[in-house]
Protein backbone atom coordinates (compact mmCIF):
# COMPACT_ATOMS: atom_id res chain seq x y z
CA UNK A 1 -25.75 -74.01 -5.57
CA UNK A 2 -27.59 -76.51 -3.33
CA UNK A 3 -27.05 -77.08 0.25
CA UNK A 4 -25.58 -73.11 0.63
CA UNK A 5 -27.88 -70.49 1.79
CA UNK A 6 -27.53 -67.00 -0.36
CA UNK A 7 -25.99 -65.07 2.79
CA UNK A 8 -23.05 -67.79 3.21
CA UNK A 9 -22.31 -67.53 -0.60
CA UNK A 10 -21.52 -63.78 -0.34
CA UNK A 11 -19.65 -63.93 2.80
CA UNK A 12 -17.53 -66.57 0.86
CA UNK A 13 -17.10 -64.52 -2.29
CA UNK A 14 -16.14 -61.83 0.13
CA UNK A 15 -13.63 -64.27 1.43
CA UNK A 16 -11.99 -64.81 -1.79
CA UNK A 17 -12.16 -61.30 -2.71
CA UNK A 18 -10.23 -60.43 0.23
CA UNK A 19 -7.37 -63.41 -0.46
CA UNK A 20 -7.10 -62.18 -3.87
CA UNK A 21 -6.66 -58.44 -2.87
CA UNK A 22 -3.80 -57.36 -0.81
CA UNK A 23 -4.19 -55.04 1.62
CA UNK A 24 -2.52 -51.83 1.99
CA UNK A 25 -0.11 -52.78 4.24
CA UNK A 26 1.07 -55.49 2.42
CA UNK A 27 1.34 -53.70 -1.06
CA UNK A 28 4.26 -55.01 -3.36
CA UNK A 29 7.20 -53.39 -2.49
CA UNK A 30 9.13 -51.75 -5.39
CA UNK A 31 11.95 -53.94 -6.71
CA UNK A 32 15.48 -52.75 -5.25
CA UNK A 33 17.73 -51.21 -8.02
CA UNK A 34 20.79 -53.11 -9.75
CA UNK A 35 24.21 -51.60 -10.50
CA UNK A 36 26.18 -53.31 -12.83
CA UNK A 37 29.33 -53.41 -12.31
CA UNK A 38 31.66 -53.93 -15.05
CA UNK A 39 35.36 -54.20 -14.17
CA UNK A 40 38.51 -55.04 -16.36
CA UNK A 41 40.30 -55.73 -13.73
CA UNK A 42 39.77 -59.02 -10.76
CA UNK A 43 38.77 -58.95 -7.43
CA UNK A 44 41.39 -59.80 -5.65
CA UNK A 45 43.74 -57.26 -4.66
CA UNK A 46 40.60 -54.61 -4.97
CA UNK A 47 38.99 -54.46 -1.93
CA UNK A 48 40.23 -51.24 -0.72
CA UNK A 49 38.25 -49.77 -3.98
CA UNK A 50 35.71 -51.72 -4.15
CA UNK A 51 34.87 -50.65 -0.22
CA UNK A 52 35.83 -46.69 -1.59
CA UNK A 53 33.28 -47.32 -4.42
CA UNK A 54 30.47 -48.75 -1.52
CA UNK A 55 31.34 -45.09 0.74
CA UNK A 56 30.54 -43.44 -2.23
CA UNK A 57 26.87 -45.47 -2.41
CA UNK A 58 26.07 -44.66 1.29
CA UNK A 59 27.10 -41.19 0.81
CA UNK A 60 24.17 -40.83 -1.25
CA UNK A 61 22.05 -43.17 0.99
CA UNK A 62 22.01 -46.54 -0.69
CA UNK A 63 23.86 -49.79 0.86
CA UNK A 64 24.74 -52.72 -0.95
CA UNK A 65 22.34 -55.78 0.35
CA UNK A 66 19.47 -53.06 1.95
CA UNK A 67 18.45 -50.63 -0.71
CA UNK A 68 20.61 -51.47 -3.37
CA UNK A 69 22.19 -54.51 -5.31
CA UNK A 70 25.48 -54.84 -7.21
CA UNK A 71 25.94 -57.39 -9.56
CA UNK A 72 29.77 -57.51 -10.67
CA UNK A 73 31.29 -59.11 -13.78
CA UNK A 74 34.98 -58.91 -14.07
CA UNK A 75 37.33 -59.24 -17.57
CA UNK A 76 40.12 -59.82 -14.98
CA UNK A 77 42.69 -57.99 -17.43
CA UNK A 78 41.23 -60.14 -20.48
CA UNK A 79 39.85 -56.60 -22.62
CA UNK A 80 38.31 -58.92 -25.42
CA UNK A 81 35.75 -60.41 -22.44
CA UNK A 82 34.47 -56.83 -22.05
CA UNK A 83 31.86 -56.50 -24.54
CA UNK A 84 30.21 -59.66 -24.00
CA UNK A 85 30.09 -59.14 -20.00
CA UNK A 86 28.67 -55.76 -20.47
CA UNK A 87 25.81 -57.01 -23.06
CA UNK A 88 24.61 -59.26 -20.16
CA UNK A 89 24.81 -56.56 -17.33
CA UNK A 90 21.91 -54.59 -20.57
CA UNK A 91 19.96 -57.61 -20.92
CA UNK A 92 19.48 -57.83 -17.38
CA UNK A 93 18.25 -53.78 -17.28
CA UNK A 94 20.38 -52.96 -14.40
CA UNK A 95 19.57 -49.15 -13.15
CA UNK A 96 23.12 -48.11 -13.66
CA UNK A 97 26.34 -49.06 -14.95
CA UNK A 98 29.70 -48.33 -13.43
CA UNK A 99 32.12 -49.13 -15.46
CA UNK A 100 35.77 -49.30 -13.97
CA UNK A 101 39.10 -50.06 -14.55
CA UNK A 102 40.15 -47.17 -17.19
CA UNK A 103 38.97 -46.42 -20.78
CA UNK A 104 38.44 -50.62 -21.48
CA UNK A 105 35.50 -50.60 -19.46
CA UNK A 106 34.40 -47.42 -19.77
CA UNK A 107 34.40 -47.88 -24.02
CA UNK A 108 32.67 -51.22 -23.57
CA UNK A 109 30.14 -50.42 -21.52
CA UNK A 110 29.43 -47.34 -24.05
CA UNK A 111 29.33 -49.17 -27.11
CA UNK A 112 26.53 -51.90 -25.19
CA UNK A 113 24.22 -49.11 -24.51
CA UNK A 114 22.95 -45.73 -25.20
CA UNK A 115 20.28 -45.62 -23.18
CA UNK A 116 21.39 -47.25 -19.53
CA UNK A 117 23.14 -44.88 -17.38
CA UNK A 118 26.77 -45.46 -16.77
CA UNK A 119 29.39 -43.95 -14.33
CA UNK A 120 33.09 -44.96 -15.48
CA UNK A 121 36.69 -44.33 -14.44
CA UNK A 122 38.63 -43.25 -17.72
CA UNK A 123 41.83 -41.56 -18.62
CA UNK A 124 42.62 -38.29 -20.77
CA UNK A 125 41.25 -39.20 -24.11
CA UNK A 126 37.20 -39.12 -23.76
CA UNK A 127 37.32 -39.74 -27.89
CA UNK A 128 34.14 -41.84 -27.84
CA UNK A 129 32.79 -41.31 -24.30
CA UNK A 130 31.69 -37.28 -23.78
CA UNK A 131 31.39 -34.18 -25.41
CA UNK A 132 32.89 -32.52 -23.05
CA UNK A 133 34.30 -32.64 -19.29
CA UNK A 134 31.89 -30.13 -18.15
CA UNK A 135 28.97 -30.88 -20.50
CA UNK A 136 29.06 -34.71 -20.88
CA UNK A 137 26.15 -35.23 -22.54
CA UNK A 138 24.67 -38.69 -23.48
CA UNK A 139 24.31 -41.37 -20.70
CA UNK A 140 27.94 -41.19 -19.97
CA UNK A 141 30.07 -39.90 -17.09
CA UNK A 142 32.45 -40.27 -14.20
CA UNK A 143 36.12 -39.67 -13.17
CA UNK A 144 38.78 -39.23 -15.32
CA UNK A 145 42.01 -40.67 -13.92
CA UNK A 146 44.32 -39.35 -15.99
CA UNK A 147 47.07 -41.59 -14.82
CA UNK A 148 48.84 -42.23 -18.52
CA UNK A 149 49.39 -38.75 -18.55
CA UNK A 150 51.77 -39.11 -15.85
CA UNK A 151 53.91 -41.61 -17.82
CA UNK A 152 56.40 -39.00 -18.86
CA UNK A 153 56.73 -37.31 -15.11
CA UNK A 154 57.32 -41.49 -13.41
CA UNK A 155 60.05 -41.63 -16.37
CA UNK A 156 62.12 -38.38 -14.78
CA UNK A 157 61.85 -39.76 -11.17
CA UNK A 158 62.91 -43.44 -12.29
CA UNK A 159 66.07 -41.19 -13.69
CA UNK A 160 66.19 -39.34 -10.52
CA UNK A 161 66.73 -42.81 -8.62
CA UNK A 162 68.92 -44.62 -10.95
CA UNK A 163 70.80 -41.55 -12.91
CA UNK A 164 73.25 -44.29 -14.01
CA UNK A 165 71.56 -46.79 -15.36
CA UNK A 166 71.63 -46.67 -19.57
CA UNK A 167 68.76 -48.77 -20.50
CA UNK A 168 65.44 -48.32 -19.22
CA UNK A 169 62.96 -51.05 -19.58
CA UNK A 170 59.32 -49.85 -20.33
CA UNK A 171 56.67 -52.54 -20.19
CA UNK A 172 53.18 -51.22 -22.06
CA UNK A 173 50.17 -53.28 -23.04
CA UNK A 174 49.83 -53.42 -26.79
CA UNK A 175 45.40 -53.32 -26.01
CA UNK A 176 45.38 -50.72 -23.48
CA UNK A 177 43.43 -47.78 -25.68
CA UNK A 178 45.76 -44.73 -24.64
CA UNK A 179 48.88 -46.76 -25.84
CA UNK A 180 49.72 -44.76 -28.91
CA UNK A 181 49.91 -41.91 -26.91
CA UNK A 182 51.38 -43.33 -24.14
CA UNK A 183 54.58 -44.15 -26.24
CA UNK A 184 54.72 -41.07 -28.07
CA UNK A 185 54.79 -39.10 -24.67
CA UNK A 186 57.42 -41.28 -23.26
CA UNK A 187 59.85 -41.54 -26.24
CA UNK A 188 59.81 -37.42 -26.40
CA UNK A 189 60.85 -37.41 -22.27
CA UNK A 190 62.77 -40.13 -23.21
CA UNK A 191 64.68 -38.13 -25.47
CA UNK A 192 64.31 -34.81 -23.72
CA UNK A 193 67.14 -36.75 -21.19
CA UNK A 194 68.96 -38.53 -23.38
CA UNK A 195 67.70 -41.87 -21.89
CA UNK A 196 67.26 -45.08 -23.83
CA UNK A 197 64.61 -47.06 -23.77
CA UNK A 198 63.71 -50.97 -23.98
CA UNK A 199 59.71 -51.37 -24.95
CA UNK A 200 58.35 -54.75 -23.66
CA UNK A 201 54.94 -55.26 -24.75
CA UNK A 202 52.27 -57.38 -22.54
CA UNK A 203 48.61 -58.23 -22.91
CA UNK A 204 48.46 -61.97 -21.51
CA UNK A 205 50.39 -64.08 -19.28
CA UNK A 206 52.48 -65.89 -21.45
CA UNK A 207 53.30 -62.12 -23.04
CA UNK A 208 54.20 -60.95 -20.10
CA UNK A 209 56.68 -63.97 -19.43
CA UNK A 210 57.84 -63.39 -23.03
CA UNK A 211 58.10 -59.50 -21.67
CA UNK A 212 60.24 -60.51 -18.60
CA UNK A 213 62.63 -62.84 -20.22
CA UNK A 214 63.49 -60.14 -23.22
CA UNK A 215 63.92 -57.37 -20.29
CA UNK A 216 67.06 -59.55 -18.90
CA UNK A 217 68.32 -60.13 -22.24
CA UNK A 218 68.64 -56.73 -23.61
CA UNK A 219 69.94 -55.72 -19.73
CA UNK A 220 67.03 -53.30 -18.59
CA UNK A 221 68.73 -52.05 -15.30
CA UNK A 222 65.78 -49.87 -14.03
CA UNK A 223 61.92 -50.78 -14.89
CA UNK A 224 59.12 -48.06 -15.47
CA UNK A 225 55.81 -50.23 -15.78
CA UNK A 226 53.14 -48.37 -17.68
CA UNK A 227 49.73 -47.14 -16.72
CA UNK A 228 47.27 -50.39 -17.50
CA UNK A 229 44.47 -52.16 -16.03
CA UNK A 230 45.74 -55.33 -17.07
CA UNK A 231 49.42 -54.90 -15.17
CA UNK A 232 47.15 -53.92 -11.93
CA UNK A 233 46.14 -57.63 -12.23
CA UNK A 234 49.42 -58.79 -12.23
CA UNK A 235 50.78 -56.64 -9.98
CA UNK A 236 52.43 -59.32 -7.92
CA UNK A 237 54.04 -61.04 -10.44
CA UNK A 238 55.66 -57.48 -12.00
CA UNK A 239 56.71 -56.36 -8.35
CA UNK A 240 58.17 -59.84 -7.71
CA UNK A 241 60.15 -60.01 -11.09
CA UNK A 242 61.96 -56.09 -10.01
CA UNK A 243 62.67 -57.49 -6.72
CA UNK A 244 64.15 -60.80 -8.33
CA UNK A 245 65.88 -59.04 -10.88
CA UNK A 246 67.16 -56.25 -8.40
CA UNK A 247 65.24 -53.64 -10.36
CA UNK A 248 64.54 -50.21 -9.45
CA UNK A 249 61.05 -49.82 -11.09
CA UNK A 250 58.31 -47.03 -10.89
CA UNK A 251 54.32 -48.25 -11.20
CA UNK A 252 50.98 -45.87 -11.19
CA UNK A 253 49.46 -46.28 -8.27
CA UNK A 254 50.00 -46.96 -4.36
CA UNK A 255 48.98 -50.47 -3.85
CA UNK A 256 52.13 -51.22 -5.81
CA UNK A 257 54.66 -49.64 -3.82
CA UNK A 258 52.60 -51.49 -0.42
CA UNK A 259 52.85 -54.71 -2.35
CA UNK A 260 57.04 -54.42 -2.55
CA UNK A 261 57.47 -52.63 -5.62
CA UNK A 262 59.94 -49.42 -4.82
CA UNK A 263 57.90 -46.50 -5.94
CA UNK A 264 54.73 -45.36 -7.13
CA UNK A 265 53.35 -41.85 -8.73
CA UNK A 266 50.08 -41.24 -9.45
CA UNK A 267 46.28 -40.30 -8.15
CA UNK A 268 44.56 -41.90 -5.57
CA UNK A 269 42.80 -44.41 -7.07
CA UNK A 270 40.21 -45.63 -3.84
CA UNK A 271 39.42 -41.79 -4.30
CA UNK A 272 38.33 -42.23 -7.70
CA UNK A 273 36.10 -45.06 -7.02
CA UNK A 274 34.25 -43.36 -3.97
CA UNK A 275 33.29 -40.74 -6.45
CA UNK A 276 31.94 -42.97 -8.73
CA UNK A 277 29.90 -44.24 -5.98
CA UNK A 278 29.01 -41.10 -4.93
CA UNK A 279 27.87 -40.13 -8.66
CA UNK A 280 25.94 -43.50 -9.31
CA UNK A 281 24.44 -42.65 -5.82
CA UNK A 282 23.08 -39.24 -7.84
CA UNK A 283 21.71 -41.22 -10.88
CA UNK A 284 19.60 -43.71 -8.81
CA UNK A 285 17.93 -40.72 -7.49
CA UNK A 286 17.34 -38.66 -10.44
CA UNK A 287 19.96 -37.32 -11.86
CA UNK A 288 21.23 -37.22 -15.13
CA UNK A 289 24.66 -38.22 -16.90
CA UNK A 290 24.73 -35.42 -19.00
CA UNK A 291 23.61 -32.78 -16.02
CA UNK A 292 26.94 -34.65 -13.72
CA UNK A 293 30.22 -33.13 -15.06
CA UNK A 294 33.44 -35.49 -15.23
CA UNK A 295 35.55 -35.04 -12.43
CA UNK A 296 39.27 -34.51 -12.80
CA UNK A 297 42.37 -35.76 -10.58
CA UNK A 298 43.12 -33.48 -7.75
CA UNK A 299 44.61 -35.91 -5.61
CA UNK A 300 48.27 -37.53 -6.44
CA UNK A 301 50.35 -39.81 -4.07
CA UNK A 302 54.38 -40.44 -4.49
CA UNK A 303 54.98 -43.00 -2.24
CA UNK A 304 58.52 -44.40 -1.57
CA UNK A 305 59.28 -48.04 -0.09
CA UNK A 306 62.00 -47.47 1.67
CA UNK A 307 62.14 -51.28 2.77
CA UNK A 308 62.67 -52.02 -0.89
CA UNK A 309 65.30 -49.19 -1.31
CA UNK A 310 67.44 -50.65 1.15
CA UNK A 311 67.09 -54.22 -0.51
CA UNK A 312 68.21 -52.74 -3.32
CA UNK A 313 70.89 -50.85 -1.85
CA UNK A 314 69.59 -47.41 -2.92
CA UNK A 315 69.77 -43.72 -1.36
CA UNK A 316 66.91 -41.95 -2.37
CA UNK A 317 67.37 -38.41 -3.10
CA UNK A 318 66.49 -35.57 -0.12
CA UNK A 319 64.95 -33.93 -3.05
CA UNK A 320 62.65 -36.92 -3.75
CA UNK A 321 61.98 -37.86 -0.44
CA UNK A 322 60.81 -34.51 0.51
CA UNK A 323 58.25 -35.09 -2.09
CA UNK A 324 56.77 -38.39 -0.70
CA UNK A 325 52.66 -38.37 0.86
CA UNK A 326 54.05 -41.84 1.94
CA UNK A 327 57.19 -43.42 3.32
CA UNK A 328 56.87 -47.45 3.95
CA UNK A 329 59.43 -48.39 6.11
């Protein structure tokens, strides 16, 4: 190498080395971990869970943006988009799937992988999902909202409010998983009280039109809305259609009876998602699905709109009232 002296050509290669080698300090920092989220339901209307299901990430010390990312995809009530949105949250290896929004998400996100951990909200029937409540085993676990259990107990308060009213309507999703059973259980405590019942089934908009008109033409004079994902989407429009139609109507979970309708039974659902949090908190650092038993509903509201009663022109019960962990007025 002419015209460079044998000491400056090692203090250049020493140059080079040194650009080429980082030093300690500025080591590559270890990518931040990805939860998947996979919802069946939309975002709107869901940020009361979706902050519950963050609480539950900070409880075990991660934070969405800092130390941890989320990437959500959302079926918004549209089951069949499931699988395909959960094969893209696999082929982008996130850490850990939580699958919410009830057995849809919880069976899709299953069936897309066997080996990526996955936290999921799901009902009674874990056909599919875990061995067991307290020995999951697999890559599989969560919270089990058993809120289509409850079917059958929201039927005997809807009679409680309206004793007189001959026809119940019932409005079910035809996709949900649980809906054989959900039918079964409400014709026998239909039955057990000599009540009659109207089924109106739903799984898209223009179904759930359909649903509506053939609930005023066969005369439904009291509405009990089934446990679904899909109706949780729609919740305005099924709130607004009892309030048009001067229906008293029962739903699953609180954010109905907030958003108008008249009453709602069933478990706290922002609880559910801050233990999901909370458990895909765990798996980040460690744990295991199958070493993480399924938690079970301990915590049910009954809240009353008593707003809506009066707009209806109702009295509810002492009896009932007595019951309520809520009272909108």
């Amino acid at each position: 190498m002419l015209g460079i002296r044998r000491r400056d050509f090692v203090i250049l290669l020493g140059c080079g080395a040194a650009a080429a080698w980082p030093l300690p300090g500025r080591a590559q920092q270890p990518a931040m971990p990805v939860v998947g989220l996979l919802g069946a339901t939309t975002p709107h209307g869901y940020a009361a869970q979706l902050g519950a299901f963050r609480r539950g990430l900070k409880e075990g010390g991660f934070t969405d943006g800092e130390n941890v990312a989320i990437e959500f995809r959302w079926a918004r009530g549209d089951y069949s988009r499931l699988p395909n949105l959960a094969a893209d949250l696999v082929s982008r290896r996130v850490n850990v799937i939580s699958a919410l929004g009830g057995p849809p998400s919880a069976l899709a996100a299953k069936r897309a992988t066997s080996t990526i951990p996955i936290v999921a909200s799901f009902g009674a029937d874990t056909t599919g999902l875990v061995e067991s409540f307290n020995r999951p085993g697999g890559n599989l676990t969560g919270f089990a909202v058993e809120t289509d259990l409850m079917d059958p107990k929201r039927l005997g308060l809807l009679r409680d409010l309206a004793p007189g009213v001959v026809l119940f309507g019932v409005l079910v999703n035809p996709t949900y998983p649980p809906v054989a059973r959900q039918l079964q259980q409400l014709e026998e405590a239909a039955r057990a009280i000599n009540q009659r019942l109207f089924i109106a089934k739903a799984s898209t908009d223009s179904e759930l039109d359909g649903s509506f008109a053939s609930l005023q033409r066969e005369g439904a004079g009291a509405l009990l809305v089934a446990a679904d994902p899909y109706f949780d989407t729609r919740r305005e429009q099924i709130v607004g259609f009892a309030a048009q139609q001067r229906l008293p109507a029962i739903y699953q979970f609180r954010e109905y009876a907030v958003a108008g309708g008249l009453l709602s039974y069933g478990v706290s659902i922002t609880d559910a998602y801050r233990q999901c949090g909370v458990y895909t908190g765990k798996i980040l650092k460690g744990a295991k699905p199958s070493d993480l038993p399924v938690l079970q509903s301990t915590k049910f509201e009954l809240v009353i709109n008593l707003k809506t009663a009066n707009a209806l022109g109702l009295s509810i019960p002492p009896d009932v009232l007595s019951l309520a962990d809520e009272v909108i007025e």
